[in-house]
PDB file of N, CA and C in Angstrom:
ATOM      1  N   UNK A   1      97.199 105.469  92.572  1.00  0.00           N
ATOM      2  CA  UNK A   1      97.396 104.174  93.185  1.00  0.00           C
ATOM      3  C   UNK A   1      96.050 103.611  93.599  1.00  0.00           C
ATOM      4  N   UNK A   2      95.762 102.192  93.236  1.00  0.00           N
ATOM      5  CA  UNK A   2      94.281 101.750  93.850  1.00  0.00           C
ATOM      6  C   UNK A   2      94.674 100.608  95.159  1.00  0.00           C
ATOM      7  N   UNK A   3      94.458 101.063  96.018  1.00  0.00           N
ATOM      8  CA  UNK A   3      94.715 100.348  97.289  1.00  0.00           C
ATOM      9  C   UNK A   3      93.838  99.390  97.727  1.00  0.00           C
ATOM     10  N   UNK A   4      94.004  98.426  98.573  1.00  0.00           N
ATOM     11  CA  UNK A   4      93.025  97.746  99.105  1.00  0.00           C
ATOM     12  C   UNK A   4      92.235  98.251 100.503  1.00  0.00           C
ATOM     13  N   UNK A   5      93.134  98.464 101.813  1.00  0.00           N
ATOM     14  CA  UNK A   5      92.784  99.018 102.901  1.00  0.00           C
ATOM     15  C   UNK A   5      92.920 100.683 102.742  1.00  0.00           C
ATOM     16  N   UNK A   6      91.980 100.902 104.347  1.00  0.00           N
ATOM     17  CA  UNK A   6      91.552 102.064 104.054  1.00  0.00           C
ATOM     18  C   UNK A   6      92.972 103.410 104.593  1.00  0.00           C
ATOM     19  N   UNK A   7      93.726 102.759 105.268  1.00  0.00           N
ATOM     20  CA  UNK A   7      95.092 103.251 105.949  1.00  0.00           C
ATOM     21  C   UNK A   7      95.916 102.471 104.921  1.00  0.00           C
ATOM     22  N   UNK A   8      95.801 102.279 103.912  1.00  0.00           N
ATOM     23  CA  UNK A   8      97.502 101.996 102.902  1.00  0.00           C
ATOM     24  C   UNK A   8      98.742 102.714 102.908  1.00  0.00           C
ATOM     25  N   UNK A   9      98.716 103.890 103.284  1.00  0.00           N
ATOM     26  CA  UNK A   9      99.835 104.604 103.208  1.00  0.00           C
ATOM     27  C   UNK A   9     100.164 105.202 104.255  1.00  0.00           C
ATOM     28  N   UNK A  10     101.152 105.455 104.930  1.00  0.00           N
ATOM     29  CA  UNK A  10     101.852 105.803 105.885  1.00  0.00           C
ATOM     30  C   UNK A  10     102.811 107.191 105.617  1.00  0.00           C
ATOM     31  N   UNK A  11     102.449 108.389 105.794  1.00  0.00           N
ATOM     32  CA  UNK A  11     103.328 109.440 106.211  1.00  0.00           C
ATOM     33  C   UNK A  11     103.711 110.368 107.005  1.00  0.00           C
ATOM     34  N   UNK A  12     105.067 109.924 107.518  1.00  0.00           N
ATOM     35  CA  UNK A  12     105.694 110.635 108.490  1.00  0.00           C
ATOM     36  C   UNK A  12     104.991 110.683 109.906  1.00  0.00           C
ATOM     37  N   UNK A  13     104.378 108.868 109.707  1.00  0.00           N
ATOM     38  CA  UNK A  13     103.756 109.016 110.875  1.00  0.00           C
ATOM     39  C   UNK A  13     101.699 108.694 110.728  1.00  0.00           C
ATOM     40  N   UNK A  14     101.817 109.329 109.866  1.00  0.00           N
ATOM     41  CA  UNK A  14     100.087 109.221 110.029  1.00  0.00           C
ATOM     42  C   UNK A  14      99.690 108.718 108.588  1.00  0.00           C
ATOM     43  N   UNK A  15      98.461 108.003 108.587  1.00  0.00           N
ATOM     44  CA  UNK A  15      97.854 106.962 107.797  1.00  0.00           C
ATOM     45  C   UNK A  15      97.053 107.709 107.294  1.00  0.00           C
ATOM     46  N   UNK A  16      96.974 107.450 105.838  1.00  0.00           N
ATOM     47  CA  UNK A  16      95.583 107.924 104.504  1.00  0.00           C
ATOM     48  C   UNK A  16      95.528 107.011 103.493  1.00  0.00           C
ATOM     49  N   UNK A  17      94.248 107.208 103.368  1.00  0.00           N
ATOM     50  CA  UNK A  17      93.256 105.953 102.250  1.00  0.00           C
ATOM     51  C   UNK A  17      93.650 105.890 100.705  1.00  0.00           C
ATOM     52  N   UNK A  18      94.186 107.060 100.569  1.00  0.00           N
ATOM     53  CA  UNK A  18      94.763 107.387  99.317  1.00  0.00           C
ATOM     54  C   UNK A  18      96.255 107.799  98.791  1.00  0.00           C
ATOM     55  N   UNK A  19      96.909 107.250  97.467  1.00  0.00           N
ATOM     56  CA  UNK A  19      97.655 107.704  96.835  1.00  0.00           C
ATOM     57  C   UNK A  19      97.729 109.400  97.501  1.00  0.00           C
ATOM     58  N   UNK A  20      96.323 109.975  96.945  1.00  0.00           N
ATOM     59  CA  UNK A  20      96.695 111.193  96.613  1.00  0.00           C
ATOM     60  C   UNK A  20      97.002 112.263  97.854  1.00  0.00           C
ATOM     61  N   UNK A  21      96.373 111.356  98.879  1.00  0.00           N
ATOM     62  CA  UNK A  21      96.427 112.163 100.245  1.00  0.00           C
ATOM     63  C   UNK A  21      97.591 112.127 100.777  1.00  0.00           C
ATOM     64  N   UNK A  22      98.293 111.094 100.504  1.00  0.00           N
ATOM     65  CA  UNK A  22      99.737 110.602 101.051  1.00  0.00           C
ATOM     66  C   UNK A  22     100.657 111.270 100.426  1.00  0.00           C
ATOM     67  N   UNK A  23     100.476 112.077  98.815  1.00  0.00           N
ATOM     68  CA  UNK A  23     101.943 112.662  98.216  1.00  0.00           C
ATOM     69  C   UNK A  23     101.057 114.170  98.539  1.00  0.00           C
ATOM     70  N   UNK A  24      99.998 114.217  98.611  1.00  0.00           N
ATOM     71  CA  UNK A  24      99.595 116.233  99.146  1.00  0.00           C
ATOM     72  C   UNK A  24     100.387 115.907 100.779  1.00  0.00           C
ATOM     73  N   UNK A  25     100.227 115.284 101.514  1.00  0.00           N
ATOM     74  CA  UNK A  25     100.820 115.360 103.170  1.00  0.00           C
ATOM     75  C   UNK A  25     102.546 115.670 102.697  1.00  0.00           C
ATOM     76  N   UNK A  26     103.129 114.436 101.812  1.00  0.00           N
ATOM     77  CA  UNK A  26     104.445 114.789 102.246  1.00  0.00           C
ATOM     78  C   UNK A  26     104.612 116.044 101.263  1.00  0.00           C
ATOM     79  N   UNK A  27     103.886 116.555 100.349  1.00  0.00           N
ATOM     80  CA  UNK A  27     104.513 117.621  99.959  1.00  0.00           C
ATOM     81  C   UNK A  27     104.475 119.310 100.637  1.00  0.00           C
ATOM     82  N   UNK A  28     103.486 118.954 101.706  1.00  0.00           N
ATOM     83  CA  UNK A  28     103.378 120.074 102.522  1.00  0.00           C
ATOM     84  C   UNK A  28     104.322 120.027 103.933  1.00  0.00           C
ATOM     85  N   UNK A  29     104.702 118.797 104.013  1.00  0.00           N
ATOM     86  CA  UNK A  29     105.730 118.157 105.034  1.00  0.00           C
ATOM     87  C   UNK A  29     107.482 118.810 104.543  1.00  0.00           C
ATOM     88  N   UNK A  30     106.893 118.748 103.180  1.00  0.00           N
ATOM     89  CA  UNK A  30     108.444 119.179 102.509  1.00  0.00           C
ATOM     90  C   UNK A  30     109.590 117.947 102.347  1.00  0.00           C
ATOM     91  N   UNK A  31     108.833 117.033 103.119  1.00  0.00           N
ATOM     92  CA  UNK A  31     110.235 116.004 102.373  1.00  0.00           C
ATOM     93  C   UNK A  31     109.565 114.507 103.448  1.00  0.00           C
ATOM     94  N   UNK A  32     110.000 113.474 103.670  1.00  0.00           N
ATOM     95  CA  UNK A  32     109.692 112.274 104.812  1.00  0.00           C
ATOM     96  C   UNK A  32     109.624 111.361 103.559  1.00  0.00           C
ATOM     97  N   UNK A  33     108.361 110.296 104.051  1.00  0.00           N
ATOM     98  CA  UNK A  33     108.595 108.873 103.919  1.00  0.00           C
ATOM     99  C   UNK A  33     107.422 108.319 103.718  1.00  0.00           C
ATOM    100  N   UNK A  34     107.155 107.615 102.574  1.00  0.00           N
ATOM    101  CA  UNK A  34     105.199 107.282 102.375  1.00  0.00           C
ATOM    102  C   UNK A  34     106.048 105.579 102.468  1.00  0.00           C
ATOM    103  N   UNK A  35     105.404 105.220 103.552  1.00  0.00           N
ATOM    104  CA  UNK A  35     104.922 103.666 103.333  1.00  0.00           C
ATOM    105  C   UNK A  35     104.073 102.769 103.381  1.00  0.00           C
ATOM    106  N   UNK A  36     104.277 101.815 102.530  1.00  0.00           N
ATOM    107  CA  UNK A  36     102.917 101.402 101.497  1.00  0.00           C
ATOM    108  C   UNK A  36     102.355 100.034 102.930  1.00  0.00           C
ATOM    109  N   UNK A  37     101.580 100.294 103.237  1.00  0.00           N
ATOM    110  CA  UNK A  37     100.832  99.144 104.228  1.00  0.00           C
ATOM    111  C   UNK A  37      99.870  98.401 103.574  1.00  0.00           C
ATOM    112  N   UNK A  38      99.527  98.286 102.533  1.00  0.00           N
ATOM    113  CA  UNK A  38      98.671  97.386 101.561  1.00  0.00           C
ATOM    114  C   UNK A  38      99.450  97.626 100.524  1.00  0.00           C
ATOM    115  N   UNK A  39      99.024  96.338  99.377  1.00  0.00           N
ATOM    116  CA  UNK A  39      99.136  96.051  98.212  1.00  0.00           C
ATOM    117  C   UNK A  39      98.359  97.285  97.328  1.00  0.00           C
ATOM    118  N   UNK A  40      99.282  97.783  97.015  1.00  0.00           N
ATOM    119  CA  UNK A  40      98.596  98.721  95.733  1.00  0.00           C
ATOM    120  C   UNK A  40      99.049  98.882  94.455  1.00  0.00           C
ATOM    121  N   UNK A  41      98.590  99.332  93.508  1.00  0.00           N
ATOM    122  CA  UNK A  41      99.111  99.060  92.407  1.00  0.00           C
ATOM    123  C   UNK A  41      98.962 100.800  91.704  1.00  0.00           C
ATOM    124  N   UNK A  42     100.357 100.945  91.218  1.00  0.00           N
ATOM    125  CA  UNK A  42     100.330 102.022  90.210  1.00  0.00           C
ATOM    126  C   UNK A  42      99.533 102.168  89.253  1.00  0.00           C
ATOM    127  N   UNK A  43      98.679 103.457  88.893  1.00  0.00           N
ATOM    128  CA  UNK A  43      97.741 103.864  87.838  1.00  0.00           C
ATOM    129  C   UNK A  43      98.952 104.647  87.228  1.00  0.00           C
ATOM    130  N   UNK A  44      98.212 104.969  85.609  1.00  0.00           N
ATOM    131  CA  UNK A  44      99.079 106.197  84.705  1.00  0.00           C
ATOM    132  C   UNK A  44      98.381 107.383  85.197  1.00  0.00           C
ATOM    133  N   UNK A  45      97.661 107.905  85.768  1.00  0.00           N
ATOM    134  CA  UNK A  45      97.107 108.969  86.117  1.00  0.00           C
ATOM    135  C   UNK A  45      98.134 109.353  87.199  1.00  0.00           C
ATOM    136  N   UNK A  46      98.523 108.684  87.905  1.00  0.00           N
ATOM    137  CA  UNK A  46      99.364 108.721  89.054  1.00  0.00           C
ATOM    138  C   UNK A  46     100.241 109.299  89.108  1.00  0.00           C
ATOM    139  N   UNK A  47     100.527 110.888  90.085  1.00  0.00           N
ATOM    140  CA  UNK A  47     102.271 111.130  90.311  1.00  0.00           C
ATOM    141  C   UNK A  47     102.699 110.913  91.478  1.00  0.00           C
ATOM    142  N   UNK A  48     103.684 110.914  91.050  1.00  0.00           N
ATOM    143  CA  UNK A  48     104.891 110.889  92.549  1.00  0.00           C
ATOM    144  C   UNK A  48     105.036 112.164  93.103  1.00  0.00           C
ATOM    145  N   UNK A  49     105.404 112.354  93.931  1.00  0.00           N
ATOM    146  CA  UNK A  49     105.750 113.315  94.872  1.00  0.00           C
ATOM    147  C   UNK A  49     106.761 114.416  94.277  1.00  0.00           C
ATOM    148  N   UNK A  50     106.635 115.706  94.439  1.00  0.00           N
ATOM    149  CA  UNK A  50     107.688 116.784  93.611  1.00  0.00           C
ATOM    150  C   UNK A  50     109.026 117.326  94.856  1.00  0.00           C
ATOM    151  N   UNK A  51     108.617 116.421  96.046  1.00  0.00           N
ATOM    152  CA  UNK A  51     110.023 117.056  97.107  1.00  0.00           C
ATOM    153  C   UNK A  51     110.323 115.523  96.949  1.00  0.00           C
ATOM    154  N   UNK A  52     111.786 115.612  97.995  1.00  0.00           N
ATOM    155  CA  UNK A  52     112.490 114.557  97.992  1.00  0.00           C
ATOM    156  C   UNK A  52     111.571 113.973  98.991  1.00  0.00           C
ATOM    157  N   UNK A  53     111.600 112.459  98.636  1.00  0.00           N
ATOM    158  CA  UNK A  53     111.366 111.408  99.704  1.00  0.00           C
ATOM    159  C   UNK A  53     111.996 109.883  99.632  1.00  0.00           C
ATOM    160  N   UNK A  54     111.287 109.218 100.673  1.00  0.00           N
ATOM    161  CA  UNK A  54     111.895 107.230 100.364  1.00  0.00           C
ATOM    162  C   UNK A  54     110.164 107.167 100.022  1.00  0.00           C
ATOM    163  N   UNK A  55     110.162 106.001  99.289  1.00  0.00           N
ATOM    164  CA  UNK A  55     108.652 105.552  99.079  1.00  0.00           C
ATOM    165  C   UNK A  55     109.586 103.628  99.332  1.00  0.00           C
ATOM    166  N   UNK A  56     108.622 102.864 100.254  1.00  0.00           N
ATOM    167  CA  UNK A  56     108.976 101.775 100.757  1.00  0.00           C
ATOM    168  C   UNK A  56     107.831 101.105 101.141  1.00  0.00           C
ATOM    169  N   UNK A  57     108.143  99.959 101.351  1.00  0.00           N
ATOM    170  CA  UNK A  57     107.102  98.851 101.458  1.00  0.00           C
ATOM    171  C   UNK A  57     107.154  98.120 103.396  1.00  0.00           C
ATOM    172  N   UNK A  58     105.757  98.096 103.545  1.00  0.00           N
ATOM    173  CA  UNK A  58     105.448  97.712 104.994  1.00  0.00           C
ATOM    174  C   UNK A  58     106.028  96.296 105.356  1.00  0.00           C
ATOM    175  N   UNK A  59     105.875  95.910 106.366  1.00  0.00           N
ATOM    176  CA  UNK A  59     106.119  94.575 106.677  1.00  0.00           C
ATOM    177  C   UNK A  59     105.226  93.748 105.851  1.00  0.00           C
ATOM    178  N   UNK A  60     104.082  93.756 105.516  1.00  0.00           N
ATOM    179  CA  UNK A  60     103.528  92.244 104.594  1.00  0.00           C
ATOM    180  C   UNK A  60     102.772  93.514 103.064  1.00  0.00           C
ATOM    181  N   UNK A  61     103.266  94.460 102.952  1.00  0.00           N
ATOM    182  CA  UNK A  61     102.872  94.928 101.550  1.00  0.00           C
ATOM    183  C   UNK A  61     103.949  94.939 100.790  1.00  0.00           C
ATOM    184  N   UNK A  62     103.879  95.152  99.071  1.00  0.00           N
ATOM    185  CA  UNK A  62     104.163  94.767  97.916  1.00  0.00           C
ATOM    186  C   UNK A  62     103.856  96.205  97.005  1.00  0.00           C
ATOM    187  N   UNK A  63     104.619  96.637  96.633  1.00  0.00           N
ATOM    188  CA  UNK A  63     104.384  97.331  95.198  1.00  0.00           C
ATOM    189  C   UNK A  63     104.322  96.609  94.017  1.00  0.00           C
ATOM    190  N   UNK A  64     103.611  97.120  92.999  1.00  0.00           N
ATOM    191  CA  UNK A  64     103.518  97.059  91.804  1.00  0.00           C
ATOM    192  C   UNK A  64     103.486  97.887  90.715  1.00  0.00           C
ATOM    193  N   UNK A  65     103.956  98.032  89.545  1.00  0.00           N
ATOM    194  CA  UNK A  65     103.817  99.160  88.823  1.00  0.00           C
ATOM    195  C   UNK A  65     103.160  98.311  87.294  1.00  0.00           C
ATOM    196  N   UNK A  66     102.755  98.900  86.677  1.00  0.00           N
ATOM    197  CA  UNK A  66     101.925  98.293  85.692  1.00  0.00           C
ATOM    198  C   UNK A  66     101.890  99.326  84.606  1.00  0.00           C
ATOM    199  N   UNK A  67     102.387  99.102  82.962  1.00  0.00           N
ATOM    200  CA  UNK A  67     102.419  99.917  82.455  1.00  0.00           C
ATOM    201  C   UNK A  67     101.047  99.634  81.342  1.00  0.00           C
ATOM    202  N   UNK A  68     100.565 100.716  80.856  1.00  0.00           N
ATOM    203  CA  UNK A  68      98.780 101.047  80.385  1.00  0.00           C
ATOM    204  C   UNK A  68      99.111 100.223  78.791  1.00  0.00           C
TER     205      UNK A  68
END
């Protein structure tokens, strides 16, 4: 994911700059909730998370997914 701000993502509470920091937290969390606080946009390099979660959008952010 390429984000704009440096807190884009939200999990289970606490804020990281990155895609990648946000699906390593909830996967050591074992399960919660990444929400997106900036506009970011899906890369193909990109995975999703391997436990269950919600992935959701902040009060003024937007997903996008974009295929290569």
């Amino acid at each position: 994911m390429k984000a704009v701000g440096k807190e884009a993502f939200e999990v289970n509470g606490s804020k990281y700059g990155t895609w990648k920091e946000a699906v390593s937290a909830l996967e050591k969390a074992g399960s919660g909730e990444i929400i997106l606080r900036d506009d970011v946009e899906l890369q193909e390099k990109d995975e999703f998370p391997s436990v269950s979660c919600t992935i959701r959008s902040g009060d003024s952010a937007s997903a996008k997914s974009k295929a290569a």
